[in-house]
C-alpha atoms as a PDB file:
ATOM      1  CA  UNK A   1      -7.160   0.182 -27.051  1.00  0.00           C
ATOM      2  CA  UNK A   2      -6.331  -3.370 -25.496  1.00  0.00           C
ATOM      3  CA  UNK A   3      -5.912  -3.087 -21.597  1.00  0.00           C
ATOM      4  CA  UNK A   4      -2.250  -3.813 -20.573  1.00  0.00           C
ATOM      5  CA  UNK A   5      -1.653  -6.558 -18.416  1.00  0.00           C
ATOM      6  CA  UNK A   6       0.503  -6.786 -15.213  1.00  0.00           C
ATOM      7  CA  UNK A   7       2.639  -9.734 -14.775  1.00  0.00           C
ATOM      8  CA  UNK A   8       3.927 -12.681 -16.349  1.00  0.00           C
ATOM      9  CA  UNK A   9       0.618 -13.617 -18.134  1.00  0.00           C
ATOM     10  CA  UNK A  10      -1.227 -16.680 -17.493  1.00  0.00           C
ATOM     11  CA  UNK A  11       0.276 -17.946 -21.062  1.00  0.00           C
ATOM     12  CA  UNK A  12       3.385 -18.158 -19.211  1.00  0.00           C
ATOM     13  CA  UNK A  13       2.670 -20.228 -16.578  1.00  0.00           C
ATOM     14  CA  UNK A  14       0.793 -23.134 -18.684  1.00  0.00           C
ATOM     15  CA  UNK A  15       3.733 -22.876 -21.231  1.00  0.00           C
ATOM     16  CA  UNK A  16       1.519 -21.420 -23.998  1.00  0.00           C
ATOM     17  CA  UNK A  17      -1.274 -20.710 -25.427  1.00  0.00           C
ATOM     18  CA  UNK A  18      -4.558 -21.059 -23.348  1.00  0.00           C
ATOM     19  CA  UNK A  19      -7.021 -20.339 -26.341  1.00  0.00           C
ATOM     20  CA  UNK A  20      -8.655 -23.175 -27.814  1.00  0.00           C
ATOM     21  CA  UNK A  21      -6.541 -26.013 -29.512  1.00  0.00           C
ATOM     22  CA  UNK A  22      -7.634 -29.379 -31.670  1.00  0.00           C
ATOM     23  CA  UNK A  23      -7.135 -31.569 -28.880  1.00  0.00           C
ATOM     24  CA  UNK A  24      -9.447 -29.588 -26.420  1.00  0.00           C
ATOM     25  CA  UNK A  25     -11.279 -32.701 -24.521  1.00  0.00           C
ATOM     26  CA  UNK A  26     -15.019 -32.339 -24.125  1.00  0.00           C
ATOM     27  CA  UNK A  27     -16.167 -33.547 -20.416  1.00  0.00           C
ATOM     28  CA  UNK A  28     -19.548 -33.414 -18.443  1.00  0.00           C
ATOM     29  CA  UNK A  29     -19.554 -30.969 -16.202  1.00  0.00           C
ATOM     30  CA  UNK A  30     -20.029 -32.595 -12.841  1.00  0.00           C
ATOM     31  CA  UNK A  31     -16.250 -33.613 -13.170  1.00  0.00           C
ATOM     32  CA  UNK A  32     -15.148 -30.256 -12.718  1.00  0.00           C
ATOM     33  CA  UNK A  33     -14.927 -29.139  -9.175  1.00  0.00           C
ATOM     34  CA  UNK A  34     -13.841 -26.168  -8.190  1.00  0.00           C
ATOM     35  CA  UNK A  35     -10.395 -24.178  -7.088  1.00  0.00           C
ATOM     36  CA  UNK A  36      -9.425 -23.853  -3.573  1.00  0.00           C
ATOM     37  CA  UNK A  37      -7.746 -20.968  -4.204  1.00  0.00           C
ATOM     38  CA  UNK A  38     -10.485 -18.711  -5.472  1.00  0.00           C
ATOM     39  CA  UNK A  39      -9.490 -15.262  -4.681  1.00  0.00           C
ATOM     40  CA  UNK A  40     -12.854 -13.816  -6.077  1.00  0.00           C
ATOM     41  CA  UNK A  41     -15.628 -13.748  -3.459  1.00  0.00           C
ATOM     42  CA  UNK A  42     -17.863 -11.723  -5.205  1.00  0.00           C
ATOM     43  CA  UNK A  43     -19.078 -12.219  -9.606  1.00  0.00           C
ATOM     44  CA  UNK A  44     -20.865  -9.457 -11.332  1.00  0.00           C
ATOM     45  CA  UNK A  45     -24.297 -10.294 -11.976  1.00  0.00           C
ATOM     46  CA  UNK A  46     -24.446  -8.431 -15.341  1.00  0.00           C
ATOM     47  CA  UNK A  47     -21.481  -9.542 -16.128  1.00  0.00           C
ATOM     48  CA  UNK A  48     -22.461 -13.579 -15.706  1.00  0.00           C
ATOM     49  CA  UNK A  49     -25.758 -13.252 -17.322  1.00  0.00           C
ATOM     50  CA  UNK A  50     -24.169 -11.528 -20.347  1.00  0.00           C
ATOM     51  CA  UNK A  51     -21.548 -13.669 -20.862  1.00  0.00           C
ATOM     52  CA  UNK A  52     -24.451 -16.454 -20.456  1.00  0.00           C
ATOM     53  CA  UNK A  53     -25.943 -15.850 -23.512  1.00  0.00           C
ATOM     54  CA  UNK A  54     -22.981 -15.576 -25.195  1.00  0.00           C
ATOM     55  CA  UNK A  55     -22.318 -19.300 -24.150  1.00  0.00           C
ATOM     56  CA  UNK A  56     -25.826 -20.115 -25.381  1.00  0.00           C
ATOM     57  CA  UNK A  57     -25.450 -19.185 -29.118  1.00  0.00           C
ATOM     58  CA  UNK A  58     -21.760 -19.496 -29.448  1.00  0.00           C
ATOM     59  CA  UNK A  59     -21.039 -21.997 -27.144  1.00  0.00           C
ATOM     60  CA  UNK A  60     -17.463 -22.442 -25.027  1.00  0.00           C
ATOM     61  CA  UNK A  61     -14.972 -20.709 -27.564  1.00  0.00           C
ATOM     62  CA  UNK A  62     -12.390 -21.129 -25.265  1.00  0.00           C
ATOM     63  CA  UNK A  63     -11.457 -23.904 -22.841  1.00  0.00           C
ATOM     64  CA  UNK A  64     -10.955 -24.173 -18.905  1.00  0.00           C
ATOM     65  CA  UNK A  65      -8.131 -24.881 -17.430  1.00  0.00           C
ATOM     66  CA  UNK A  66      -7.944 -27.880 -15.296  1.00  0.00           C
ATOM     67  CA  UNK A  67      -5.735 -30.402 -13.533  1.00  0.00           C
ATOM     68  CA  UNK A  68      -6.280 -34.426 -12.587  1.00  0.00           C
ATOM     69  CA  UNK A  69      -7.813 -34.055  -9.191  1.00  0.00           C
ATOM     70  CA  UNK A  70      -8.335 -38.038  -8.111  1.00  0.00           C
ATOM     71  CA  UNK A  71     -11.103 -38.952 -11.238  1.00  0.00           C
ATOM     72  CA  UNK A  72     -12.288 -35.790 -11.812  1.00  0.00           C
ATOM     73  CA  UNK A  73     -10.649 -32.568 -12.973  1.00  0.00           C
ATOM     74  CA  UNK A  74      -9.598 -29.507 -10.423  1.00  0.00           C
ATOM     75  CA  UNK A  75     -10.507 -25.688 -11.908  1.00  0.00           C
ATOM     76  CA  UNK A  76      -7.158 -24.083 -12.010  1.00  0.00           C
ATOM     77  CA  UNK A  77      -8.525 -20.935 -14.675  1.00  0.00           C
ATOM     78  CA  UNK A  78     -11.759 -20.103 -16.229  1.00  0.00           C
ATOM     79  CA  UNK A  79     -14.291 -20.318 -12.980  1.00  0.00           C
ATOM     80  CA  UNK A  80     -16.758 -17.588 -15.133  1.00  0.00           C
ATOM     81  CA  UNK A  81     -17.049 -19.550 -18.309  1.00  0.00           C
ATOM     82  CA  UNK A  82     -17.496 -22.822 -16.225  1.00  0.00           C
ATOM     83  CA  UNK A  83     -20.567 -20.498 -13.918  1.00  0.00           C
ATOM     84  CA  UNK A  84     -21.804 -19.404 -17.296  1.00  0.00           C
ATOM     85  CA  UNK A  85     -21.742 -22.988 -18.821  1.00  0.00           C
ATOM     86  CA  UNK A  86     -24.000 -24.002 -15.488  1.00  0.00           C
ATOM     87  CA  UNK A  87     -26.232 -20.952 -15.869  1.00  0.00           C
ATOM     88  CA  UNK A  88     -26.923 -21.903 -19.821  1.00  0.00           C
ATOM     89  CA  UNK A  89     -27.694 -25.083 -18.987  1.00  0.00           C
ATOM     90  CA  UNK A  90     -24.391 -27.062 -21.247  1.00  0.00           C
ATOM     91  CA  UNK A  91     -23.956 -30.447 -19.975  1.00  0.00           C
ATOM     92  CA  UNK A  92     -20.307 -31.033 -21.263  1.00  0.00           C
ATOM     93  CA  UNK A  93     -17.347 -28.050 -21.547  1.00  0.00           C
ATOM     94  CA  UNK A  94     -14.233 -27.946 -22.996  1.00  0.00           C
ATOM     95  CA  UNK A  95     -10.640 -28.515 -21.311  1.00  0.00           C
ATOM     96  CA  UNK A  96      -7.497 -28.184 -21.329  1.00  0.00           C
ATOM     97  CA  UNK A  97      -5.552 -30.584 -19.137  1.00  0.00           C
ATOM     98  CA  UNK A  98      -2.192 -29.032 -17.457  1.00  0.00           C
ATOM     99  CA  UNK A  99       0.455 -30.677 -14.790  1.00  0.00           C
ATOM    100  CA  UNK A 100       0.519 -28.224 -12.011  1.00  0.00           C
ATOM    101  CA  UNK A 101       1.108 -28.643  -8.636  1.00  0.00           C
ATOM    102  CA  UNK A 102      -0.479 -26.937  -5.537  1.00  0.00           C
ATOM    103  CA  UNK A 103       1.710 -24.013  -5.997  1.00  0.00           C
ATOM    104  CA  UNK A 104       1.613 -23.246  -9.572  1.00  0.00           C
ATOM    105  CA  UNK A 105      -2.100 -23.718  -9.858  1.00  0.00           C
ATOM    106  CA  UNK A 106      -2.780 -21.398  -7.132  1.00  0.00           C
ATOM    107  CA  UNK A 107      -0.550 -18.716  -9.143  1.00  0.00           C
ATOM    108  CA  UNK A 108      -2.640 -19.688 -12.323  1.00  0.00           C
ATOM    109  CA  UNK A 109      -5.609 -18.832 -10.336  1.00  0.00           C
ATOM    110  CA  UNK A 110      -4.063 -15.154  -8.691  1.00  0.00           C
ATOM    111  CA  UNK A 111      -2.411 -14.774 -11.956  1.00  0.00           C
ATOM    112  CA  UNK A 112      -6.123 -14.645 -14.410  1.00  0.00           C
ATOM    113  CA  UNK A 113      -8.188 -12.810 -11.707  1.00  0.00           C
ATOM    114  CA  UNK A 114      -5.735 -10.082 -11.179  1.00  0.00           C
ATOM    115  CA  UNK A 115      -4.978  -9.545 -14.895  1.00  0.00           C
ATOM    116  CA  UNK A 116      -8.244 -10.488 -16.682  1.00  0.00           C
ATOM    117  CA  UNK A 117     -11.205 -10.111 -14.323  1.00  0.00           C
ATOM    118  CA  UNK A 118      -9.865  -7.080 -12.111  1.00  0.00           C
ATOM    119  CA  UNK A 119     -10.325  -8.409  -8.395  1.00  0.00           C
ATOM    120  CA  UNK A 120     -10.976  -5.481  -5.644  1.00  0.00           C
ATOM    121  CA  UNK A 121      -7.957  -4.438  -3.764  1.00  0.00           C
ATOM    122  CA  UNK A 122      -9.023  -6.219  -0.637  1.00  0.00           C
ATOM    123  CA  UNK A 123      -9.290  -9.539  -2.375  1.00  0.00           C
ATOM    124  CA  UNK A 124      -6.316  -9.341  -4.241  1.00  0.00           C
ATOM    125  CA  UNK A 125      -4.553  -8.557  -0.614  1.00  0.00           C
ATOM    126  CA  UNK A 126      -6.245 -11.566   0.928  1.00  0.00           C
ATOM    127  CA  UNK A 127      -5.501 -13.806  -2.200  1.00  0.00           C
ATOM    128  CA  UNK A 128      -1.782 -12.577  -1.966  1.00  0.00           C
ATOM    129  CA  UNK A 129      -1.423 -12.964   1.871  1.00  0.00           C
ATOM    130  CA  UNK A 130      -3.056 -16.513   2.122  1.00  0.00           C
ATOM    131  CA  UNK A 131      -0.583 -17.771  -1.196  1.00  0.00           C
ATOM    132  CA  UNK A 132       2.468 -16.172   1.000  1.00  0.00           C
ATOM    133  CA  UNK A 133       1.065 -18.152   4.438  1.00  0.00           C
ATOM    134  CA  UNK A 134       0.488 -21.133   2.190  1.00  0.00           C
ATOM    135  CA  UNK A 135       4.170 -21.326   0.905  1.00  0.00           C
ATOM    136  CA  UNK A 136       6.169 -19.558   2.942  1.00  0.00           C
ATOM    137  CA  UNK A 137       7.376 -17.134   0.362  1.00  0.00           C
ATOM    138  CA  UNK A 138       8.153 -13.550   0.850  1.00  0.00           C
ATOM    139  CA  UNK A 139       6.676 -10.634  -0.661  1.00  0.00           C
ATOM    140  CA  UNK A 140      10.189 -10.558  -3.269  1.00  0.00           C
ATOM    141  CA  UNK A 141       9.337 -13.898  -4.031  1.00  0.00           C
ATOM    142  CA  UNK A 142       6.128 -13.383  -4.995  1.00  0.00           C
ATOM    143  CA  UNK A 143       6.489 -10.243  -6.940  1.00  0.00           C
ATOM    144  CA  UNK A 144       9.183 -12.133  -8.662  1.00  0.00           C
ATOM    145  CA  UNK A 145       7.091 -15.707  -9.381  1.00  0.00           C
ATOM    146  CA  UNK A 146       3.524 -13.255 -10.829  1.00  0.00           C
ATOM    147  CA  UNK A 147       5.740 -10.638 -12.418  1.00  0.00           C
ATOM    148  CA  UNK A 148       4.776  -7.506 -10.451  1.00  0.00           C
ATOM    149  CA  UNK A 149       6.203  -5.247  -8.605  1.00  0.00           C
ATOM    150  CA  UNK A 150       7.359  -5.830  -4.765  1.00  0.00           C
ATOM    151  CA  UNK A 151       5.516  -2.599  -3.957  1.00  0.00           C
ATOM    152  CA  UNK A 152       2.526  -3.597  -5.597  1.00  0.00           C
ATOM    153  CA  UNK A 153       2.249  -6.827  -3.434  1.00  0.00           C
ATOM    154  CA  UNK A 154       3.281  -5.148  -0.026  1.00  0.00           C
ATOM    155  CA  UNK A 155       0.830  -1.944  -0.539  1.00  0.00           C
ATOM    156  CA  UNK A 156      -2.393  -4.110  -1.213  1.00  0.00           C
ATOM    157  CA  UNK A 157      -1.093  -6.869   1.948  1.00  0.00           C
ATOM    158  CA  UNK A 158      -0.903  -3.810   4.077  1.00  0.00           C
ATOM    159  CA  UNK A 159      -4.468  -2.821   3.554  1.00  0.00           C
ATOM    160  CA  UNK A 160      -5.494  -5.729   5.470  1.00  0.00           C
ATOM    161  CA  UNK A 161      -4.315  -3.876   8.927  1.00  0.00           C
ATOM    162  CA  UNK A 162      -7.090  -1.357   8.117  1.00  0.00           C
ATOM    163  CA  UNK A 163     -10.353  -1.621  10.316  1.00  0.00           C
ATOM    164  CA  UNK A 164     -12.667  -4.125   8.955  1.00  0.00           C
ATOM    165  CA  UNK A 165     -14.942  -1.159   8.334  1.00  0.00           C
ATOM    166  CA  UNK A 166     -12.803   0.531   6.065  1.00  0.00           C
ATOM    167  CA  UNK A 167     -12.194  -2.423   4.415  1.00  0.00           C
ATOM    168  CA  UNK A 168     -15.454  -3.369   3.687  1.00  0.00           C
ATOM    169  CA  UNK A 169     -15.562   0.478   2.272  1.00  0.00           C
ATOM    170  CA  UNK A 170     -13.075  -0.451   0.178  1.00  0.00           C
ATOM    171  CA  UNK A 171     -14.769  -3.846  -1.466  1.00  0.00           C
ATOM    172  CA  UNK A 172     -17.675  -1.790  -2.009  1.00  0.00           C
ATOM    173  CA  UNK A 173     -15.833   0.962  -3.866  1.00  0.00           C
ATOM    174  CA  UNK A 174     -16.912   3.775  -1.348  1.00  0.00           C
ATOM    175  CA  UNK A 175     -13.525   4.610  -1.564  1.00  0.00           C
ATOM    176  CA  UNK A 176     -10.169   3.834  -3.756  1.00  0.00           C
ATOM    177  CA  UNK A 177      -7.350   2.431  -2.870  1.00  0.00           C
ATOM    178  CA  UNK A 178      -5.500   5.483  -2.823  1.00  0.00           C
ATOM    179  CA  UNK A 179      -7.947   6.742   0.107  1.00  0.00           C
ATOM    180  CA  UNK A 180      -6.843   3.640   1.792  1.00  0.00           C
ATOM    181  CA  UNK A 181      -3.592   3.869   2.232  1.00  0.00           C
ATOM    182  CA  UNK A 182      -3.989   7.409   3.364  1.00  0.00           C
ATOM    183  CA  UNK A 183      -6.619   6.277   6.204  1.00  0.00           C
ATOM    184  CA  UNK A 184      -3.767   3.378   6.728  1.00  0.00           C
ATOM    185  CA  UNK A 185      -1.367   6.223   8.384  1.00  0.00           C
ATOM    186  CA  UNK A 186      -3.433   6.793  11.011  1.00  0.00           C
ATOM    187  CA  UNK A 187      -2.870   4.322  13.647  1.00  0.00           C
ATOM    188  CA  UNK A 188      -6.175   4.151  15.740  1.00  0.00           C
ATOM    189  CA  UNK A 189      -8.511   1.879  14.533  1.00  0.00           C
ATOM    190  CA  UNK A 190     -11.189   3.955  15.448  1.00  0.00           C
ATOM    191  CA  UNK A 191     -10.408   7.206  13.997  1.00  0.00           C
ATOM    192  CA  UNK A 192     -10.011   5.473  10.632  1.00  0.00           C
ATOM    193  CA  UNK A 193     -13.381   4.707  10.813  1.00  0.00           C
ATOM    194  CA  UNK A 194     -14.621   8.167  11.880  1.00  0.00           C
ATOM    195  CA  UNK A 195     -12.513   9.509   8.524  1.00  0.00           C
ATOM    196  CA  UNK A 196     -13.431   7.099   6.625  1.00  0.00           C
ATOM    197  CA  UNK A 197     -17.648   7.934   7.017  1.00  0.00           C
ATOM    198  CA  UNK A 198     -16.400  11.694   6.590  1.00  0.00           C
ATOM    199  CA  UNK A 199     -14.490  10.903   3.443  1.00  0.00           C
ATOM    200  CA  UNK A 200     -17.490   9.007   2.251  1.00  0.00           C
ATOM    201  CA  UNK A 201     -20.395  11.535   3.776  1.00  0.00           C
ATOM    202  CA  UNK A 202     -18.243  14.497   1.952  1.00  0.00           C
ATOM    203  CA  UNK A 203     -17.063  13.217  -1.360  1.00  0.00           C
ATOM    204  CA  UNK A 204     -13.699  14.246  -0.513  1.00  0.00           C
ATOM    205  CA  UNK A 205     -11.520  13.539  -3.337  1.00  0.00           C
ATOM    206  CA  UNK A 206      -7.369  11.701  -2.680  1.00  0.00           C
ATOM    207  CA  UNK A 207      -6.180  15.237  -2.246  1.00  0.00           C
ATOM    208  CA  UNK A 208      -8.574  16.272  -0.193  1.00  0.00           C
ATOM    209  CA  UNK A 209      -8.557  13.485   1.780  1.00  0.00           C
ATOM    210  CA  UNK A 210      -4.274  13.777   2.577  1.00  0.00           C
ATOM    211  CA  UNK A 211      -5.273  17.180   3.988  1.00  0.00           C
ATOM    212  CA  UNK A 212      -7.484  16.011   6.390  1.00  0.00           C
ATOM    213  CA  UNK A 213      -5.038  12.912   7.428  1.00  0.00           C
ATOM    214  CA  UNK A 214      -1.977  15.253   7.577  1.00  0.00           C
ATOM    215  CA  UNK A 215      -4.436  17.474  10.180  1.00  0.00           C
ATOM    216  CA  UNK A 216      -4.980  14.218  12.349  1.00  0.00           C
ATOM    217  CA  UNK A 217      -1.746  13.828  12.585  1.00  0.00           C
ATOM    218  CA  UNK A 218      -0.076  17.227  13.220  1.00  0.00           C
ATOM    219  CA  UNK A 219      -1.912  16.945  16.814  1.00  0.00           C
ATOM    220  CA  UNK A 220      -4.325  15.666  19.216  1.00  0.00           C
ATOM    221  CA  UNK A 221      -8.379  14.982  18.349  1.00  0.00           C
ATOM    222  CA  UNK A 222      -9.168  15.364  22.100  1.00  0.00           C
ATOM    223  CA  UNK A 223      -7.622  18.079  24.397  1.00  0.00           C
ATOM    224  CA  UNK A 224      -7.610  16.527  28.339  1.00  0.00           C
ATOM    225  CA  UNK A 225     -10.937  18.524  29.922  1.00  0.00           C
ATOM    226  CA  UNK A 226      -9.184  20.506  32.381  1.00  0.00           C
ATOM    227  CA  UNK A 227      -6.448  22.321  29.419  1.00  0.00           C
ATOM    228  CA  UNK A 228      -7.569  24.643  26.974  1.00  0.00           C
ATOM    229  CA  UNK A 229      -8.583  24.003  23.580  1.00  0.00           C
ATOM    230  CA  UNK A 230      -6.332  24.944  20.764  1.00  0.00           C
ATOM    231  CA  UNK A 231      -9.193  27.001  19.838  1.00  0.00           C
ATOM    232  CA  UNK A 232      -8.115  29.887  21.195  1.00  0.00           C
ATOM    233  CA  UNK A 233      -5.602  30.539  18.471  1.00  0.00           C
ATOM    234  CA  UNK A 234      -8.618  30.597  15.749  1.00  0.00           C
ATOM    235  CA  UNK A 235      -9.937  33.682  14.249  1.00  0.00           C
ATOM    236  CA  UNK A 236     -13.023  35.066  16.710  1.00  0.00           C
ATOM    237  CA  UNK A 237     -16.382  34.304  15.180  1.00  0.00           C
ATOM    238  CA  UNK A 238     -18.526  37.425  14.043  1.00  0.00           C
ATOM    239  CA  UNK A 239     -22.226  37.672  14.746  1.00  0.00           C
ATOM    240  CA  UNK A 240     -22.544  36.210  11.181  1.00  0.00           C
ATOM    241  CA  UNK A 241     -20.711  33.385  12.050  1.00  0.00           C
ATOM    242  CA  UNK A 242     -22.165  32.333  14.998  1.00  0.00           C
ATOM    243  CA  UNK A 243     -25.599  32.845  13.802  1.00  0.00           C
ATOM    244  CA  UNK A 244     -25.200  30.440  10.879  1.00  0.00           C
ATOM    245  CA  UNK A 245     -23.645  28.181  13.456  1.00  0.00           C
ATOM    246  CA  UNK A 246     -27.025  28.586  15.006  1.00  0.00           C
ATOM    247  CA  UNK A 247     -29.158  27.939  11.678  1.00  0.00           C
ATOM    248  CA  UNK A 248     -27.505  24.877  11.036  1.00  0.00           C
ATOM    249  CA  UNK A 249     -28.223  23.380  14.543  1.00  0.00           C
ATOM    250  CA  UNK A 250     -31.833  23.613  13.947  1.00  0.00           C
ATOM    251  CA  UNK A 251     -31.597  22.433  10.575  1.00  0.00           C
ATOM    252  CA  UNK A 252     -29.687  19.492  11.328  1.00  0.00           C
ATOM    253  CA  UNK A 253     -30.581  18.580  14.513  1.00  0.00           C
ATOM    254  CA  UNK A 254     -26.874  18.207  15.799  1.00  0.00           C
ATOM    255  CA  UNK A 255     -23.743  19.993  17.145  1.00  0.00           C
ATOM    256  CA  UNK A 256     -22.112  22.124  14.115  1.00  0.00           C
ATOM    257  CA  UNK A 257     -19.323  24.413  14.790  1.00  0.00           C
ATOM    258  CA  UNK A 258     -17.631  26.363  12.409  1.00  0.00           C
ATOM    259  CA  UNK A 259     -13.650  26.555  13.315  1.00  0.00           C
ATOM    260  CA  UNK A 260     -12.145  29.566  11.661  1.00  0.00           C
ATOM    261  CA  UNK A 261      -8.329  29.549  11.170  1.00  0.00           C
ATOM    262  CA  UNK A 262      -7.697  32.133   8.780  1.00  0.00           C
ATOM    263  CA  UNK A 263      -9.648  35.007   7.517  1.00  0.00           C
ATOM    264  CA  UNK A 264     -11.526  32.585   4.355  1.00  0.00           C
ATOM    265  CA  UNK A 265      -9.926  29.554   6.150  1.00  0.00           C
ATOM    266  CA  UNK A 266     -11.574  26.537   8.570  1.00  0.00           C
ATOM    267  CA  UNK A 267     -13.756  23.675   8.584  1.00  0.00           C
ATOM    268  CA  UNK A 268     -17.329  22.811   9.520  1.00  0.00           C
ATOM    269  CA  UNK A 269     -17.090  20.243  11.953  1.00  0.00           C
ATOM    270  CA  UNK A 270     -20.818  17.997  12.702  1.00  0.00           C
ATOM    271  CA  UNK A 271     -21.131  15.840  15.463  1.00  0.00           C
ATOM    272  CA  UNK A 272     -23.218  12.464  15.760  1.00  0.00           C
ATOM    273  CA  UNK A 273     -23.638  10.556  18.447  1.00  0.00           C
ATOM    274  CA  UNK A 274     -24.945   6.737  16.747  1.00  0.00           C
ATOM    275  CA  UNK A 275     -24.453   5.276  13.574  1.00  0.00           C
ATOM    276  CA  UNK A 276     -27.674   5.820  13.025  1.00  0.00           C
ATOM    277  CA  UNK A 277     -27.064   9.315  13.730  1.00  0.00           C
ATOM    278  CA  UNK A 278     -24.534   9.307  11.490  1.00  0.00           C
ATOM    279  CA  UNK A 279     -26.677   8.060   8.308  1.00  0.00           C
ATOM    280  CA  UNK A 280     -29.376  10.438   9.123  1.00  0.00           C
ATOM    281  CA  UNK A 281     -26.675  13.245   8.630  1.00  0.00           C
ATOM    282  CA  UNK A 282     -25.112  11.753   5.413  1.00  0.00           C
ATOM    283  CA  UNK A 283     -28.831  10.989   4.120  1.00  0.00           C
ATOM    284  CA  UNK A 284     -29.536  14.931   4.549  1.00  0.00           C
ATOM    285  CA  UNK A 285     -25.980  16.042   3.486  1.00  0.00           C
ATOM    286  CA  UNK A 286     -26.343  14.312  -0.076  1.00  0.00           C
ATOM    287  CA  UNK A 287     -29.700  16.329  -0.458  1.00  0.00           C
END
């Protein structure tokens, strides 16, 4: 089954059809320099290399997008068949001129990485953020001009308040997006990180993941040193308890407490003190 596109479609923008047409112009490829307005940081090796030899014994089938740029010719769509072209060694590639100005090529360009090359959340914020700084649009406006929805655009901006860390968790898939914009409800910075490794060290799944957010938030991590702990309202440990408490210590060289709260309820809670601390536990924890 065909993926469904989001949006307008790119077909819309250029006023038709993109594939390629009689009067496709052949040009060398040093005239083509690239977009601006690249939202894609990061290209699949795989990906490149296969598509690659496709280019070598099929050639271009379908033409880049470009626009006059002085005497040479601006990228507006098609920056992997132009890196594939390079990689296969072509020396000319075929084109298809449009008249777009700043604005409208830099939708072209948000428009085919978002609907045909899936860009990571993060990128897609950072492409959607930078086009709204750019032009002074709002986030209505913008939903509007690509054909998505508002809270599409405003979830994925948001993102970019996370910590950098989580972000970067994020680009490398070590969590979804849905993760993310639980971790974005807690406010400090630094406990998003320290639920973010946990998430990631445990496997925790979306649902799993709101129940530990909606804990952080129903009260205080640390208890001032001189009140007592909410512990006292968990279930006492048995002998049992506190001896596997005691097992796990040795095994993992760290602080583990087990925190009762029902009869067959609580939470095994490990402590590290580094980050290097922290992989040692996640390397043994995956075990």
């Amino acid at each position: 089954m065909e993926k469904k596109r989001l949006g307008r479609g790119l077909d819309a923008l250029l006023g038709g059809n993109t594939s390629l047409a009689d009067n496709a112009t052949q040009v060398p490829l040093d005239l083509i320099v690239p977009s601006p307005h690249q939202p894609r940081k990061t290209f699949d090796d795989e990906e490149l290399a296969s598509l690659c030899a496709s280019v070598k014994s099929h050639g271009i089938l379908q033409p880049i997008v470009v626009r006059h740029h002085g005497d040479k010719y601006q990228l507006v769509a098609g920056e992997r068949r132009l890196r594939a072209a390079h990689d296969a060694g072509l020396e000319t590639i075929p084109i298809r001129i449009v008249d777009l100005n700043d604005q409208e090529a830099y939708e072209a360009t948000l428009i085919e990485n978002i609907q045909r090359t899936d860009l990571n959340p993060i990128e897609k914020a950072l492409g959607f953020k930078d086009y709204l700084d750019r032009f002074k649009l709002n986030h209505d406006q913008l939903a509007q001009r690509l054909g998505l929805a508002r809270s599409t655009i405003t979830n994925l901006i948001n993102l970019l308040e996370l910590a950098p860390e989580v972000q970067d968790g994020i680009r490398l898939n070590q969590i979804s997006e849905a993760h993310a914009k639980l971790l974005k409800g807690v406010k400090s910075k630094d406990r998003q990180v320290a639920l973010f490794k946990q998430v990631v060290a445990m496997g925790l799944s979306v649902k799993a993941t709101e129940a530990l957010v909606r804990e952080e938030k129903d009260g205080p991590r640390d208890e001032p040193a001189h009140e007592e702990p909410a512990a006292e309202t968990q279930v006492e440990k048995t002998a049992h308890v506190l001896g596997i408490e005691s097992e796990l210590r040795q095994k993992l060289a760290t602080q583990v407490e087990i925190r009762l709260r029902a009869k067959d309820k609580g939470q095994f809670v490990l402590s590290f003190e580094s980050n290097d601390d922290f992989e040692r536990l996640l390397e043994v924890l995956r075990k």
